[in-house]
PDB file of N, CA and C in Angstrom:
ATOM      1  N   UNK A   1       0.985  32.451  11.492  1.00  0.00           N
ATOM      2  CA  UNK A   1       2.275  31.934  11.840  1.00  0.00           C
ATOM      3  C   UNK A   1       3.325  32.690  11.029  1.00  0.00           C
ATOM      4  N   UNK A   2       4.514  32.808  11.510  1.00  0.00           N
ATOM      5  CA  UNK A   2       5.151  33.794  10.743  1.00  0.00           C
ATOM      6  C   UNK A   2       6.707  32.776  11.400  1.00  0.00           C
ATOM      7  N   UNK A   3       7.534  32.857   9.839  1.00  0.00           N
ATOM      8  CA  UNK A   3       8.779  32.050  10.255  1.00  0.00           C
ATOM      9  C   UNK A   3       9.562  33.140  10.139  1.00  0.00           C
ATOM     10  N   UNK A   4      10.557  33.177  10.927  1.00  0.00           N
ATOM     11  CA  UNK A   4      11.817  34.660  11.178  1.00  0.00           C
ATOM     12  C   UNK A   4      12.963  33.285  10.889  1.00  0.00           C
ATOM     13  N   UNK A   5      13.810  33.857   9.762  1.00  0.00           N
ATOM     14  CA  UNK A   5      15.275  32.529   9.505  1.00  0.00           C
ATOM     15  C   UNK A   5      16.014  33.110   9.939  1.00  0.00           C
ATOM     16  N   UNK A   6      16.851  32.583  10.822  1.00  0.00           N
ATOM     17  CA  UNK A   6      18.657  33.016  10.937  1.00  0.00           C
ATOM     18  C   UNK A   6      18.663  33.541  12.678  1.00  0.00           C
ATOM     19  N   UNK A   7      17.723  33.141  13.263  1.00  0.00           N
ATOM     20  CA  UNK A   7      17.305  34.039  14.832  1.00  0.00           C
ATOM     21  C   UNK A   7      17.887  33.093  15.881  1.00  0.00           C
ATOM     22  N   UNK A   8      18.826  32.481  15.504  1.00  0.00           N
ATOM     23  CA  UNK A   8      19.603  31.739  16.888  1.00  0.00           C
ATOM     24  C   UNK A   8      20.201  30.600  15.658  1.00  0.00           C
ATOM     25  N   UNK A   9      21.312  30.049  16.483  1.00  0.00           N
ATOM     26  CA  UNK A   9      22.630  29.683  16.314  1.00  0.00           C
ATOM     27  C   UNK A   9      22.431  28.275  15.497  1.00  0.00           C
ATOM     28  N   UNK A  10      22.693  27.351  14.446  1.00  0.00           N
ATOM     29  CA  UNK A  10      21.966  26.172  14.211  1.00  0.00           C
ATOM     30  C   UNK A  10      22.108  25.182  14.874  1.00  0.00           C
ATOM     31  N   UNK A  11      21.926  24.309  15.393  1.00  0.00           N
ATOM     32  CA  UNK A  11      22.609  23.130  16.292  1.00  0.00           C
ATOM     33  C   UNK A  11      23.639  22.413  15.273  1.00  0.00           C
ATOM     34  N   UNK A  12      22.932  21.536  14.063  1.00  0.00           N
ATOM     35  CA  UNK A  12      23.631  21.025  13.232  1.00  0.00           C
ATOM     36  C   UNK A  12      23.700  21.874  11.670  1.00  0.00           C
ATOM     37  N   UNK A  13      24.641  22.337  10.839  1.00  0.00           N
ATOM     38  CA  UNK A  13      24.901  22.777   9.745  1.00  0.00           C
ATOM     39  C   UNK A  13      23.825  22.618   8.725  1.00  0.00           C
ATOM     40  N   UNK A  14      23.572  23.803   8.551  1.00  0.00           N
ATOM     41  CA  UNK A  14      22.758  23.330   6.775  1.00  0.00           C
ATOM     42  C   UNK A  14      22.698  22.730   5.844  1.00  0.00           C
ATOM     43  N   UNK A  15      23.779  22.084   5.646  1.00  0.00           N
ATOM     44  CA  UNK A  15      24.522  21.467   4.703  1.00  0.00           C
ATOM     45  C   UNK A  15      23.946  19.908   5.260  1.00  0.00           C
ATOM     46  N   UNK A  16      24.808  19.811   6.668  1.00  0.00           N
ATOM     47  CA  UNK A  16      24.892  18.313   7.494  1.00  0.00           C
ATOM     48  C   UNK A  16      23.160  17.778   7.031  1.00  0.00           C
ATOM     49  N   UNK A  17      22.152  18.722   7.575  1.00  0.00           N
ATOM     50  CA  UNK A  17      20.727  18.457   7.552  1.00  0.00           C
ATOM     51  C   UNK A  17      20.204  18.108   6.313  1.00  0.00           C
ATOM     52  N   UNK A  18      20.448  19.097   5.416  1.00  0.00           N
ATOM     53  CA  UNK A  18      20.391  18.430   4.299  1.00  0.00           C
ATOM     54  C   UNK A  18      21.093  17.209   3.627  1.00  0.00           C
ATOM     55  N   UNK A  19      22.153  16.779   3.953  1.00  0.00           N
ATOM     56  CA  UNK A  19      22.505  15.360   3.891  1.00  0.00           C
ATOM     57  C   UNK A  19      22.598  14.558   4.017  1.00  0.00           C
ATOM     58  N   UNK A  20      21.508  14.544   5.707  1.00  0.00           N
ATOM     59  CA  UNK A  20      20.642  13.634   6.296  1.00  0.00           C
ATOM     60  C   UNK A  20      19.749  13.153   5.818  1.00  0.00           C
ATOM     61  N   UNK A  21      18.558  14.552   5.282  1.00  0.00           N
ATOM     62  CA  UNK A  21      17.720  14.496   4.331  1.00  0.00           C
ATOM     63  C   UNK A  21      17.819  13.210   3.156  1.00  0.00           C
ATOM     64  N   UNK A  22      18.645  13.597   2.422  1.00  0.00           N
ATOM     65  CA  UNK A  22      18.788  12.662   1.077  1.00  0.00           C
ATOM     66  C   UNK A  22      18.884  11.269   1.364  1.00  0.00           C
ATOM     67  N   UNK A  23      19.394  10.771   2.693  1.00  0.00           N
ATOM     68  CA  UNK A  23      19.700   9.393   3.040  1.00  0.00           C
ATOM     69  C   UNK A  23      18.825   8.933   3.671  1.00  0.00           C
ATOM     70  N   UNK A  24      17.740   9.922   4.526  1.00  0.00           N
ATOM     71  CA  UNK A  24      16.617   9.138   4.601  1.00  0.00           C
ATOM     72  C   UNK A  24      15.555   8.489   3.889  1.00  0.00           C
ATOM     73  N   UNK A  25      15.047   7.000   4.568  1.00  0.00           N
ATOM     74  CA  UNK A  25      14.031   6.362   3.833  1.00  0.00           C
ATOM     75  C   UNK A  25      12.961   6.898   3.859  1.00  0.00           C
ATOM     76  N   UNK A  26      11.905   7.158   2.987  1.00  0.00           N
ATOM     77  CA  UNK A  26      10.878   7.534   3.367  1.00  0.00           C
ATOM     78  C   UNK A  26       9.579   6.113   3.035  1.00  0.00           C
ATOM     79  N   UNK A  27       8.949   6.228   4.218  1.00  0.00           N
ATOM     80  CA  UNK A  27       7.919   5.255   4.208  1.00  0.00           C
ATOM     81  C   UNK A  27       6.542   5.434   3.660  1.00  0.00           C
ATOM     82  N   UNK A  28       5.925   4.988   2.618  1.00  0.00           N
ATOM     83  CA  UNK A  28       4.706   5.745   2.162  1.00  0.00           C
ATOM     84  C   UNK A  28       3.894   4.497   2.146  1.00  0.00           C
ATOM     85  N   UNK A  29       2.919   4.432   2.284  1.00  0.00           N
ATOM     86  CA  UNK A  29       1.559   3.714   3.039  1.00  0.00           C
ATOM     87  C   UNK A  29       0.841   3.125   1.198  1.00  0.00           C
ATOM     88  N   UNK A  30       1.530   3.630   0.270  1.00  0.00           N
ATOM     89  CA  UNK A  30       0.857   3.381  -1.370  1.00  0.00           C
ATOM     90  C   UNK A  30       0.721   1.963  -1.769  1.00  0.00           C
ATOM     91  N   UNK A  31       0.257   1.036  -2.246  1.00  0.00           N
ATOM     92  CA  UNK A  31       0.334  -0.509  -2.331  1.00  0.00           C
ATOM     93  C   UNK A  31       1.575  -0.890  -3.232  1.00  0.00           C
ATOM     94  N   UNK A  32       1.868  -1.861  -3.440  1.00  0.00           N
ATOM     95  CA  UNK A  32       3.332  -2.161  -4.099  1.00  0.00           C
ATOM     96  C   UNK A  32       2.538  -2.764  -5.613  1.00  0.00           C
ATOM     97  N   UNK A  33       3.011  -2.158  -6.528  1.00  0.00           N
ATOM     98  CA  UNK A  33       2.239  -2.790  -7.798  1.00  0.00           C
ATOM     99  C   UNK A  33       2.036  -4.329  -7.473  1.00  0.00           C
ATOM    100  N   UNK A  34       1.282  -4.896  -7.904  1.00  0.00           N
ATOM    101  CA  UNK A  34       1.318  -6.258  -8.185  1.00  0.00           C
ATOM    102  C   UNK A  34       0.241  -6.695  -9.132  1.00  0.00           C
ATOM    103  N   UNK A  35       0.523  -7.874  -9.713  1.00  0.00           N
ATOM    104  CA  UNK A  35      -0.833  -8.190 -10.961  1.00  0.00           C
ATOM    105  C   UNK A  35      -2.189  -7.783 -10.572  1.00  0.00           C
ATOM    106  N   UNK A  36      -2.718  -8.250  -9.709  1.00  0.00           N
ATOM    107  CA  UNK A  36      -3.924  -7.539  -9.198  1.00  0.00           C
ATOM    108  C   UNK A  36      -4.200  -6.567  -8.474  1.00  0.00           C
ATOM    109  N   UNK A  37      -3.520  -5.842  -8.576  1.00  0.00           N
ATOM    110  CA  UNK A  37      -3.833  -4.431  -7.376  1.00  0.00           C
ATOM    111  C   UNK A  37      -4.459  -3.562  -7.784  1.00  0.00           C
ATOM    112  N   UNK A  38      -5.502  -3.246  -7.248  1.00  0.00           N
ATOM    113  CA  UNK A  38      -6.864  -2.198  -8.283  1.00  0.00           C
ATOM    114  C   UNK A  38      -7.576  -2.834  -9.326  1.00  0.00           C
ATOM    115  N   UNK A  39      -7.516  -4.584  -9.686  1.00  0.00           N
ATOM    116  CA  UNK A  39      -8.288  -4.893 -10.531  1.00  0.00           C
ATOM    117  C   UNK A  39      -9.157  -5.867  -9.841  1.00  0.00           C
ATOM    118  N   UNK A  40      -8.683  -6.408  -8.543  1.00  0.00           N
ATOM    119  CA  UNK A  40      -9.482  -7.033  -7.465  1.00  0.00           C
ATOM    120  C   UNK A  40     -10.068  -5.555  -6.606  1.00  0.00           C
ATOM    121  N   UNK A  41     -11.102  -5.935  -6.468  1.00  0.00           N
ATOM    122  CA  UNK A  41     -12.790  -4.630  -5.339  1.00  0.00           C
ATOM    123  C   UNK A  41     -13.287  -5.549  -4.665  1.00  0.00           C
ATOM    124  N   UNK A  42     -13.083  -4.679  -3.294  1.00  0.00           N
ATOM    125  CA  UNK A  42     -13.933  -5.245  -2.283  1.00  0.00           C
ATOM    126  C   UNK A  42     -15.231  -5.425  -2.261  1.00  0.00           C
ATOM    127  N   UNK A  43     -15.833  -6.462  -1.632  1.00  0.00           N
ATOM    128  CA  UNK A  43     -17.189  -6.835  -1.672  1.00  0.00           C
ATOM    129  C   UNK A  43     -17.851  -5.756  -1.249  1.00  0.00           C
ATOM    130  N   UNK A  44     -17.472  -5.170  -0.167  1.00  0.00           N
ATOM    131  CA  UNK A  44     -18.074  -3.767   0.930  1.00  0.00           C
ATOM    132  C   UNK A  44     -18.567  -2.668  -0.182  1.00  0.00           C
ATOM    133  N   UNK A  45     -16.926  -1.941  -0.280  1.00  0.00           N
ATOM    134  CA  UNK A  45     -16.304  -0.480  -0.452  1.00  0.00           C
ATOM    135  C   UNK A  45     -16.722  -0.584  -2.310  1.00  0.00           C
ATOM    136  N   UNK A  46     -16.524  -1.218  -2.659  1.00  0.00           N
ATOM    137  CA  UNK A  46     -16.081  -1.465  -4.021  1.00  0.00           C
ATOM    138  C   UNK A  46     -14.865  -0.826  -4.451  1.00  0.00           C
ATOM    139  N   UNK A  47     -13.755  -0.561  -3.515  1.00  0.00           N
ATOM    140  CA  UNK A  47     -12.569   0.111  -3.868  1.00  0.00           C
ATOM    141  C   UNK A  47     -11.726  -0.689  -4.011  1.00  0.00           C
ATOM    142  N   UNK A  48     -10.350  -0.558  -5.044  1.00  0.00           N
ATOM    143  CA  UNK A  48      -9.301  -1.614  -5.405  1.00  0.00           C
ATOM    144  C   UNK A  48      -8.809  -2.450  -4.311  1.00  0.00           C
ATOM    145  N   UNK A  49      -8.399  -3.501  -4.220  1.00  0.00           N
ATOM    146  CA  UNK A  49      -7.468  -4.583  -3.493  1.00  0.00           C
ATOM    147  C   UNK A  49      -5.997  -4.321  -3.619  1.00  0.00           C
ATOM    148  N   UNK A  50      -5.308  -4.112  -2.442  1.00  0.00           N
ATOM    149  CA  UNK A  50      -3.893  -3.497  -2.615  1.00  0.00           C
ATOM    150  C   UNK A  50      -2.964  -5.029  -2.036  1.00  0.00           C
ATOM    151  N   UNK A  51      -2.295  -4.987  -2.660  1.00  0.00           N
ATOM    152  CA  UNK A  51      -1.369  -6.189  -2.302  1.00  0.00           C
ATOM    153  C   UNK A  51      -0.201  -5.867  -1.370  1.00  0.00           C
ATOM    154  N   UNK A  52       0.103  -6.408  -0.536  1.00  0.00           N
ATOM    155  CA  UNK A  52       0.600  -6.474   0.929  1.00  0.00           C
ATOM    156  C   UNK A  52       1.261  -7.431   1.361  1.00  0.00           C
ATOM    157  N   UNK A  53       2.534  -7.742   0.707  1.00  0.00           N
ATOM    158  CA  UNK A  53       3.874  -8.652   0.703  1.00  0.00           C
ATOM    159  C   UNK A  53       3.609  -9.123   2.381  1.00  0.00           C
ATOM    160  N   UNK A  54       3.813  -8.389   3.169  1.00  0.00           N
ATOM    161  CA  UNK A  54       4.228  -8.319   4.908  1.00  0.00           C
ATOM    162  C   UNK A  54       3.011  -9.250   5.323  1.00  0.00           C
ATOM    163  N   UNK A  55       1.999  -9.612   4.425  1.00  0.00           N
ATOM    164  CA  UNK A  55       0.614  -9.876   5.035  1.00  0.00           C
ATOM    165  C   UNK A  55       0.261 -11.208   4.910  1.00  0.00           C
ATOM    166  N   UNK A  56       0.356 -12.289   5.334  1.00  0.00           N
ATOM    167  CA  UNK A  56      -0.100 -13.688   4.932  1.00  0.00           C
ATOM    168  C   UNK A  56      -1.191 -13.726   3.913  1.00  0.00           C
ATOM    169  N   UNK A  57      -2.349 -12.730   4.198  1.00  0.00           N
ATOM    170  CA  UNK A  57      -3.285 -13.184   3.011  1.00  0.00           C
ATOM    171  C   UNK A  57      -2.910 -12.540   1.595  1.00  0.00           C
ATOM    172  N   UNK A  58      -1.967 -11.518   1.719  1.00  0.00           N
ATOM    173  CA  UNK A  58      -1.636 -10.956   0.521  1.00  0.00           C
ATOM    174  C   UNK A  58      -2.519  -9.618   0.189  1.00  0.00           C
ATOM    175  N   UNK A  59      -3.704  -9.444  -0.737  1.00  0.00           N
ATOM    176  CA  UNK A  59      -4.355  -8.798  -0.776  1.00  0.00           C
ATOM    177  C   UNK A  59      -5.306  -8.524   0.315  1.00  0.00           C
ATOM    178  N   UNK A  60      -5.645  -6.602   0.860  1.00  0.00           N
ATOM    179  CA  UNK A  60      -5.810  -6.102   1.981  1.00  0.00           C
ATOM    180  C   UNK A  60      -6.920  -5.077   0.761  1.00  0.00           C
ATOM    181  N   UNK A  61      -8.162  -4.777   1.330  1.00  0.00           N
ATOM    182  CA  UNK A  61      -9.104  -3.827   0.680  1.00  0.00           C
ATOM    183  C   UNK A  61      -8.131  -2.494   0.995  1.00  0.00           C
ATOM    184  N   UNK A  62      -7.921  -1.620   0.071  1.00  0.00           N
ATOM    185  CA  UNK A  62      -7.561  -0.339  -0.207  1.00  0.00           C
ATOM    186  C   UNK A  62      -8.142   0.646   1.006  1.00  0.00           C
ATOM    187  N   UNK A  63      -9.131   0.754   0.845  1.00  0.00           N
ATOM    188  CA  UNK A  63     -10.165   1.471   1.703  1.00  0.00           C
ATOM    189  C   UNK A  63      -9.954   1.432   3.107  1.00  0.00           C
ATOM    190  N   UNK A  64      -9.739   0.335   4.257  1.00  0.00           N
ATOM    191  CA  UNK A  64      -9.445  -0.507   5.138  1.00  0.00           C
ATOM    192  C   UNK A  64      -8.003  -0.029   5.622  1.00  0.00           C
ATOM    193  N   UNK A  65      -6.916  -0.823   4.572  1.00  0.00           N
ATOM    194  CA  UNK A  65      -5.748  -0.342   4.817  1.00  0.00           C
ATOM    195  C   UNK A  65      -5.540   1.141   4.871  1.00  0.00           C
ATOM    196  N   UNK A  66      -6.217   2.284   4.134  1.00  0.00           N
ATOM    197  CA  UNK A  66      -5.652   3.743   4.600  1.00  0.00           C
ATOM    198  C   UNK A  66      -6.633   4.111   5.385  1.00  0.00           C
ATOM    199  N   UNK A  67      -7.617   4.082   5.757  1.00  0.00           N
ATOM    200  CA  UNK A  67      -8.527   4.718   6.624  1.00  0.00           C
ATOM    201  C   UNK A  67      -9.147   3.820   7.905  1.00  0.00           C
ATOM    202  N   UNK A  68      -8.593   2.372   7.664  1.00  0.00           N
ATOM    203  CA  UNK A  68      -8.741   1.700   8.571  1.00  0.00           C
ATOM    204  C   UNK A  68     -10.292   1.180   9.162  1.00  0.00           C
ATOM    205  N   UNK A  69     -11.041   0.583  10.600  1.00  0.00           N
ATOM    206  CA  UNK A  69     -12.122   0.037  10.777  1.00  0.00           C
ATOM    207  C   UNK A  69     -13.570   1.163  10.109  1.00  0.00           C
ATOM    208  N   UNK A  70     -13.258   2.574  10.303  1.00  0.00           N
ATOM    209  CA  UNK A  70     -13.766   3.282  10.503  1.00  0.00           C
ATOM    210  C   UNK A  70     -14.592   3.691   9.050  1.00  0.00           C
ATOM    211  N   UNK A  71     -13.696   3.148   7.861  1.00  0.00           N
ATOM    212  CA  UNK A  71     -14.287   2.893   6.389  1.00  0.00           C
ATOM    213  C   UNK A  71     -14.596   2.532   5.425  1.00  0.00           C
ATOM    214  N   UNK A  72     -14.096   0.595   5.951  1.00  0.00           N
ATOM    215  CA  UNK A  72     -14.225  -0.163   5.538  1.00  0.00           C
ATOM    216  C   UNK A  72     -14.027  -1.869   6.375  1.00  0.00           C
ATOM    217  N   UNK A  73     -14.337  -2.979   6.355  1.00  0.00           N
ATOM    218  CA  UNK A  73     -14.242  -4.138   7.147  1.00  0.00           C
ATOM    219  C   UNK A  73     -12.921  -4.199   6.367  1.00  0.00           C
ATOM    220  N   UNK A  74     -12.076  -5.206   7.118  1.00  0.00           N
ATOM    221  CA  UNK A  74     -10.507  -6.174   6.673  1.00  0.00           C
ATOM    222  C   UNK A  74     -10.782  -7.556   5.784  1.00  0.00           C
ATOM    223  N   UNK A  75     -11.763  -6.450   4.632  1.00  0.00           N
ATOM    224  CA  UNK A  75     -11.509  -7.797   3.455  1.00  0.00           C
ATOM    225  C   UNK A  75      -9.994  -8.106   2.827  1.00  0.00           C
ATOM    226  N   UNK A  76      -9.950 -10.111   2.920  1.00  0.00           N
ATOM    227  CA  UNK A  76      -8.701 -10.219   2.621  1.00  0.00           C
ATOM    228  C   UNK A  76      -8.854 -11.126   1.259  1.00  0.00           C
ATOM    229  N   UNK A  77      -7.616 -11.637   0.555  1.00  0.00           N
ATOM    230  CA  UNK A  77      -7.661 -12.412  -0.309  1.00  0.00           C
ATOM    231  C   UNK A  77      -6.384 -13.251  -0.321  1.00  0.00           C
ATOM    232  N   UNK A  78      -6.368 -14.032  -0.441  1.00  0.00           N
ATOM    233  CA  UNK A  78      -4.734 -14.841   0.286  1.00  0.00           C
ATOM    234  C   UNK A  78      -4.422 -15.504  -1.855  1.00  0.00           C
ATOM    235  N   UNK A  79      -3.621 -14.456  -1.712  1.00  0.00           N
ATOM    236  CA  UNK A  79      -2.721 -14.723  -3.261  1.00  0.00           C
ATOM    237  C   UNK A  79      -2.329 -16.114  -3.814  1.00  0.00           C
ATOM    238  N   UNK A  80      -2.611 -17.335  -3.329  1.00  0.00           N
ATOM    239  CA  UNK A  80      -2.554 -18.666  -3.253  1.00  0.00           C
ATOM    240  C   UNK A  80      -3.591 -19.354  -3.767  1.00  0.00           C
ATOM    241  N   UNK A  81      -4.919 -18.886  -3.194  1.00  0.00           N
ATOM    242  CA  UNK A  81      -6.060 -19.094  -3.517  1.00  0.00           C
ATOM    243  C   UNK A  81      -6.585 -18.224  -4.699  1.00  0.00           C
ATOM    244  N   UNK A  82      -6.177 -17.228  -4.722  1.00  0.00           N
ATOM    245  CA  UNK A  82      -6.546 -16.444  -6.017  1.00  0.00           C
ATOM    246  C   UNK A  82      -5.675 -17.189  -7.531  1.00  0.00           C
ATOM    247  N   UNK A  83      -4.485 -17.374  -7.056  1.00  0.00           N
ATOM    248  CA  UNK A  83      -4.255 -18.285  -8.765  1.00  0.00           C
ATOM    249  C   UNK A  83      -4.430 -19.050  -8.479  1.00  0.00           C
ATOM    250  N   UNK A  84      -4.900 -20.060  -7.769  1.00  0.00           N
ATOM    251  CA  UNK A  84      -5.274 -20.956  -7.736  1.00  0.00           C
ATOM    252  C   UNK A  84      -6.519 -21.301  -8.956  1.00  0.00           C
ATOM    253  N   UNK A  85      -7.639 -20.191  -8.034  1.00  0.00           N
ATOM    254  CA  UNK A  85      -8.939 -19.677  -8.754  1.00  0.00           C
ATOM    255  C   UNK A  85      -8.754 -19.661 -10.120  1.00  0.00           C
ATOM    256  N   UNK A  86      -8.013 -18.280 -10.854  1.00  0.00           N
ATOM    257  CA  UNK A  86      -7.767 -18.291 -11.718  1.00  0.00           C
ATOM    258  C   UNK A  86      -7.004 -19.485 -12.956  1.00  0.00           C
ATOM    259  N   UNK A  87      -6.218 -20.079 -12.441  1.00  0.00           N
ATOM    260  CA  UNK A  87      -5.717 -21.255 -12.976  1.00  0.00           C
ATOM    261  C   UNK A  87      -6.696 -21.771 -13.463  1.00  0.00           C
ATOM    262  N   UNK A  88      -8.052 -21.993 -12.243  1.00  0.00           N
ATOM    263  CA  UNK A  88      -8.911 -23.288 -12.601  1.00  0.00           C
ATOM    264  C   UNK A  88     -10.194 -22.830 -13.665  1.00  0.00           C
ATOM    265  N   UNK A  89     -10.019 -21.427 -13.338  1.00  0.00           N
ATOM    266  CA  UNK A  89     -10.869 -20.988 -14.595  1.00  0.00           C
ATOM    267  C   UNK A  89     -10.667 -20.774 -16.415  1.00  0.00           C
ATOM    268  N   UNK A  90      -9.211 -20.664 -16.253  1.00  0.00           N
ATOM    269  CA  UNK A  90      -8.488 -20.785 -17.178  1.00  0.00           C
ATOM    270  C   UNK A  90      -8.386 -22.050 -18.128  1.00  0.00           C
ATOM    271  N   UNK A  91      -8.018 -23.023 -17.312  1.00  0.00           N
ATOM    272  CA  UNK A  91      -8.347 -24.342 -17.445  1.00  0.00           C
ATOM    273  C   UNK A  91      -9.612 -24.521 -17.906  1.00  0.00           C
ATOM    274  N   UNK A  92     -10.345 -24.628 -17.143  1.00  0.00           N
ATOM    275  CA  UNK A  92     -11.964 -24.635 -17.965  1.00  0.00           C
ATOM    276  C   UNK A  92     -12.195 -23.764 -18.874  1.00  0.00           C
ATOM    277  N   UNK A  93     -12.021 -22.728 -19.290  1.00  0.00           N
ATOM    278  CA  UNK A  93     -12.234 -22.094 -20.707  1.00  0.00           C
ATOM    279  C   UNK A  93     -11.323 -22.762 -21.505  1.00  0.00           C
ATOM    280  N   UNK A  94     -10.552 -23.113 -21.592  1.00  0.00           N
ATOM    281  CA  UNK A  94      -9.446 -23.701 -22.279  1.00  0.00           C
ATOM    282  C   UNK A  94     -10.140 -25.363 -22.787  1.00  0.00           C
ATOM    283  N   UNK A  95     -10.838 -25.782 -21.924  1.00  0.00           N
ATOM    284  CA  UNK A  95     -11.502 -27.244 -22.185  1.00  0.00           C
ATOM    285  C   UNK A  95     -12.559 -27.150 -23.332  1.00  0.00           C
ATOM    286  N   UNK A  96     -13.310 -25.210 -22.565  1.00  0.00           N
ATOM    287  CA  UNK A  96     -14.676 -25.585 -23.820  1.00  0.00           C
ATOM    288  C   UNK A  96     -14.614 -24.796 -24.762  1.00  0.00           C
TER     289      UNK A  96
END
């Protein structure tokens, strides 16, 4: 492949494009930190648990979410039930 610059007329300015550039959002597929993200592993994959605001259950297997059916099942964990969990374990170490 070979790029030739400057070989016909620009539609929009160099400048304009590039200042489009800077104002666009860019969308990246990476998990959003959260307390457990990568310290919860799927039962399957054994790869981190990514947390997933948009998602009712909350935590989505890593593996699953970027590569989808093809490399992992849609293990979930619903963030409700997890402190929940934790609370109650907490609690009980705390008793003995």
């Amino acid at each position: 492949m070979y790029i030739i610059e400057n070989t016909h007329d620009p539609i929009i300015s160099h400048d304009m494009f590039e200042a489009v550039q800077k104002q666009r959002k860019k969308f990246i597929t990476a998990p959003k930190l959260h307390l457990f993200t990568n310290i919860l592993f799927c039962a399957d994959c054994g790869k981190g648990m990514w947390y997933r605001s948009n998602r009712p259950n909350g935590y989505i297997c890593g593996t699953y979410a970027r590569h989808g059916k093809k490399a992992c099942s849609a293990h979930t964990i619903k963030k409700g039930n997890l402190k929940e969990t934790i609370l109650y374990d907490i609690r009980k170490l705390v008793k003995n």
